[in-house]
Protein backbone atom coordinates (compact mmCIF):
# COMPACT_ATOMS: atom_id res chain seq x y z
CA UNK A 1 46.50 -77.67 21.04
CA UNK A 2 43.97 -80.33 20.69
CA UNK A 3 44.70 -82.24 23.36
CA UNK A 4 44.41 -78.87 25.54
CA UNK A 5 40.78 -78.88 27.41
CA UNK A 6 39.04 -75.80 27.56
CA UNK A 7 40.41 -73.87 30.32
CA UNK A 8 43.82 -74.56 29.75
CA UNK A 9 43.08 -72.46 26.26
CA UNK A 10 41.13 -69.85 28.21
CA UNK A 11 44.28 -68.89 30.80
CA UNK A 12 46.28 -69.25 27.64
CA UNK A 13 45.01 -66.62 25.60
CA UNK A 14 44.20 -64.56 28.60
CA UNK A 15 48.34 -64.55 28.58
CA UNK A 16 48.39 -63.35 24.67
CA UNK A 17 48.16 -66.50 22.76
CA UNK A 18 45.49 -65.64 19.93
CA UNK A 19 45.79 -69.28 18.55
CA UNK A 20 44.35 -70.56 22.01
CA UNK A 21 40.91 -68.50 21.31
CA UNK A 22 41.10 -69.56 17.70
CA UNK A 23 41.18 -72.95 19.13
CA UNK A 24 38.00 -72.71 21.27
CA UNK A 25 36.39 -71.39 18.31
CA UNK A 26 37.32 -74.54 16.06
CA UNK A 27 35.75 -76.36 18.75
CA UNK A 28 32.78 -75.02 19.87
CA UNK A 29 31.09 -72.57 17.13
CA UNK A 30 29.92 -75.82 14.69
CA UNK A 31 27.36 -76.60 17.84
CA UNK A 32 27.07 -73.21 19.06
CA UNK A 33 25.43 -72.51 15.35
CA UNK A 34 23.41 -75.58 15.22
CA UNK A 35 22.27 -74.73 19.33
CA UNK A 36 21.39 -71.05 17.94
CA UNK A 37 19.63 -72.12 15.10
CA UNK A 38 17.65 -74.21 16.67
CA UNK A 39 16.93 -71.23 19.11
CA UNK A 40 16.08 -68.19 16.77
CA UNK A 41 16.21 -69.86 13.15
CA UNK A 42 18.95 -69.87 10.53
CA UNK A 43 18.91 -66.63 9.47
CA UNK A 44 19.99 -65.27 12.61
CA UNK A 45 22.00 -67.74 14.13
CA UNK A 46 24.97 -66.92 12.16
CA UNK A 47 25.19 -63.82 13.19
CA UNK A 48 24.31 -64.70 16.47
CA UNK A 49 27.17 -66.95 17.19
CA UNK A 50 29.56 -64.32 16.04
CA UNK A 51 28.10 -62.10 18.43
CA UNK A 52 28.61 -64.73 21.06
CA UNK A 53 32.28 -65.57 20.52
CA UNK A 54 32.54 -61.75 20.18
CA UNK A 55 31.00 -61.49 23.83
CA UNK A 56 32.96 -64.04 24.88
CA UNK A 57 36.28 -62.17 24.20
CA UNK A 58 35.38 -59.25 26.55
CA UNK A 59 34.12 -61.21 29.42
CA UNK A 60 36.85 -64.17 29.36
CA UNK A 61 38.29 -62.04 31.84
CA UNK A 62 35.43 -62.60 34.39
CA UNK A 63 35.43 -66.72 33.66
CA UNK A 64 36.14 -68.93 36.27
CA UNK A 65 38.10 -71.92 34.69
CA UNK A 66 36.35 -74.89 36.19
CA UNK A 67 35.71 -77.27 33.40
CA UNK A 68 32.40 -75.53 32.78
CA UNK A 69 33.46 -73.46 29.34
CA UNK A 70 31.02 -74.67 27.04
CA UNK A 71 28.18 -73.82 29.90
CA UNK A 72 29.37 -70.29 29.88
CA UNK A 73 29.82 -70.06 26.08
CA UNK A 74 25.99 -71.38 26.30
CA UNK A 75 24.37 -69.40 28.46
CA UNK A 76 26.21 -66.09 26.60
CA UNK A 77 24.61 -67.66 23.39
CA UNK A 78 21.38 -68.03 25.16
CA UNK A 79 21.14 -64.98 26.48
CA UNK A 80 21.87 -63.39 22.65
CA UNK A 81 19.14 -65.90 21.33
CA UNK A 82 16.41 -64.58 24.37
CA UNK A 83 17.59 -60.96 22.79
CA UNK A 84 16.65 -61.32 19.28
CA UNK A 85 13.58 -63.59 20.72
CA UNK A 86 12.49 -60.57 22.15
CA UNK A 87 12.70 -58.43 19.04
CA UNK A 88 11.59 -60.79 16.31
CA UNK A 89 8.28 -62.57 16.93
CA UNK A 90 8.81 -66.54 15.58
CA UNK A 91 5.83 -67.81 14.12
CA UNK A 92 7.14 -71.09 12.97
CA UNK A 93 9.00 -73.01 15.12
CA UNK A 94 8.72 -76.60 13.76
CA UNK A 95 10.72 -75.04 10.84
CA UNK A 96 13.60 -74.83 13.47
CA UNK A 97 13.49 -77.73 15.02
CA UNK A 98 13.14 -79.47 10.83
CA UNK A 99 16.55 -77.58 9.77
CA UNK A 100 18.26 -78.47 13.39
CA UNK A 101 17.50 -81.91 12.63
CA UNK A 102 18.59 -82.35 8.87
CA UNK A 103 22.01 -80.98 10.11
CA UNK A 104 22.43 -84.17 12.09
CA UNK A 105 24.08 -87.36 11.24
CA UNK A 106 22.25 -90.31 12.95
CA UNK A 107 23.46 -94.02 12.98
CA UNK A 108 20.23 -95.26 12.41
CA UNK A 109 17.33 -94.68 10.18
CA UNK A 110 14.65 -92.57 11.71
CA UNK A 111 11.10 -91.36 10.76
CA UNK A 112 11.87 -87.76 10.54
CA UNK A 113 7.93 -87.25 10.48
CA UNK A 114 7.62 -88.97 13.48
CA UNK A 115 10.45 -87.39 15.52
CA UNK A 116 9.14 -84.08 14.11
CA UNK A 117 5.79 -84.84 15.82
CA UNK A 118 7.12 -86.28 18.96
CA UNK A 119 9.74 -82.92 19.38
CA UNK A 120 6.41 -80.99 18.97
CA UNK A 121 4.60 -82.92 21.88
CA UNK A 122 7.44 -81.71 24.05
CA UNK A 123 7.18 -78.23 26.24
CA UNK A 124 10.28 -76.03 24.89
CA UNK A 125 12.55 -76.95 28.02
CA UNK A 126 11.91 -80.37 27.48
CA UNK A 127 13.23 -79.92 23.76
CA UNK A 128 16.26 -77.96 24.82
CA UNK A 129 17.13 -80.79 26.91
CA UNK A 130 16.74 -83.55 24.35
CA UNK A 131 18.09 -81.48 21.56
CA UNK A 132 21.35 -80.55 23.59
CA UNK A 133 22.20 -83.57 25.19
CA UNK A 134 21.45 -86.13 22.23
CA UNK A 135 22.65 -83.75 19.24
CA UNK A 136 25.20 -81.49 20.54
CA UNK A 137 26.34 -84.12 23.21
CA UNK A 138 25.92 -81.85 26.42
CA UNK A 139 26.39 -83.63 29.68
CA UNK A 140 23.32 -83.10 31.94
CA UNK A 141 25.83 -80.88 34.20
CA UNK A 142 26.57 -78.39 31.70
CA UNK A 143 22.62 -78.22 30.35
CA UNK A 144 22.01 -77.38 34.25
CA UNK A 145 24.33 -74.33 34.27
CA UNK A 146 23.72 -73.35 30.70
CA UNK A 147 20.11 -72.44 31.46
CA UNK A 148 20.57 -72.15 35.30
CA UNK A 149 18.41 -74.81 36.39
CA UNK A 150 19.01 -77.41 38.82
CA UNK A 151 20.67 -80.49 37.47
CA UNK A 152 17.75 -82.73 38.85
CA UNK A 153 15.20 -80.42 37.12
CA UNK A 154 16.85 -80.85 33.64
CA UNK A 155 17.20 -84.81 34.90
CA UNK A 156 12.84 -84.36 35.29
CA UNK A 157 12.62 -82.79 31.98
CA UNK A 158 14.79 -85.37 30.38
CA UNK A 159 12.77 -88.48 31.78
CA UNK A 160 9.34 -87.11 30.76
CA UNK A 161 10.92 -85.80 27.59
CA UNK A 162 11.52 -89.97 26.90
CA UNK A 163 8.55 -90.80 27.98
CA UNK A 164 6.35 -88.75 26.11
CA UNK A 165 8.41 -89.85 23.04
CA UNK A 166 8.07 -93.35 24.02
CA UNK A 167 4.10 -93.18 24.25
CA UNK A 168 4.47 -90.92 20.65
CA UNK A 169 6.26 -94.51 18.91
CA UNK A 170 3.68 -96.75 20.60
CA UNK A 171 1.24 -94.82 19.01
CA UNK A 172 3.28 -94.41 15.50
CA UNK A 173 1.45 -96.57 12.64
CA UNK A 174 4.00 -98.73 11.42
CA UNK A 175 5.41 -97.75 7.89
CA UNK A 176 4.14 -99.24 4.65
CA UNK A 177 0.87 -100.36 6.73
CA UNK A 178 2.55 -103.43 8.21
């Protein structure tokens, strides 16, 4: 079933195949957790995501299989995480965006101080965009429909997301005072 794409999993469990949904699980909850997390904290993403894959299994009906699957598995998730945002009051959101990050694996070297600081410099759509398209390797298309924004305004929020980052490392002392 790997080489199945999304969809093709959706219409088959739709037809009875429990393996299929067990497949989009395998797939998607790794990112969904680290996308929640990053959204309401660690101690309620788990939970969180298992609500979402739980949601998921009484509305698959309703999906429209158009290559868009992980923007509706998103925006479910989102909604959840705008739920609990409601009911529990974050006071420390750095913390999130500090445990999102030391779940990543990055092929270079980076100041996680300065990265910290220059995700903090951001407005919160502008890290949603950078976090989900450089970390959980969303395509600008499927950012757009997760949060129901046009594509070219989560194109805007990209750009200025890079250039406020870019102005945050010219500014950066270099390391060890050189």
């Amino acid at each position: 079933m790997e080489d199945t794409d999304d969809d093709e999993l959706v219409r088959a469990y739709l037809a009875g195949h429990q393996q299929a949904f067990e497949e989009l699980y395998r797939r998607h909850a790794k990112k969904l957790l680290t996308f929640l997390a990053g959204e309401v904290g660690r101690a309620w993403a788990e939970d969180l995501c298992q609500e979402t894959f739980s949601k998921l299994l009484t509305s698959l009906h309703r999906y429209d299989p158009r290559g868009h699957f992980a923007a509706y598995l998103y925006r479910i998730a989102r909604n959840l995480a705008r739920d609990k945002q409601r009911q529990v009051v974050l006071t420390t959101p750095l913390e999130k965006a500090e445990w999102l990050l030391s779940t990543l694996t990055l092929d270079h070297e980076l100041d996680r101080t300065w990265l910290l600081n220059a995700l903090k410099n951001l407005t919160k759509e502008q890290k949603q965009v950078v976090l989900m398209h450089e970390y959980l390797g969303m395509t600008f298309a499927e950012i757009s429909a997760t949060f129901q924004r046009p594509l070219g305004t989560v194109l805007s929020q990209m750009n200025r997301a890079i250039g406020a980052m870019r102005r945050q490392l010219v500014l950066a002392p270099e390391p060890n005072g050189v």
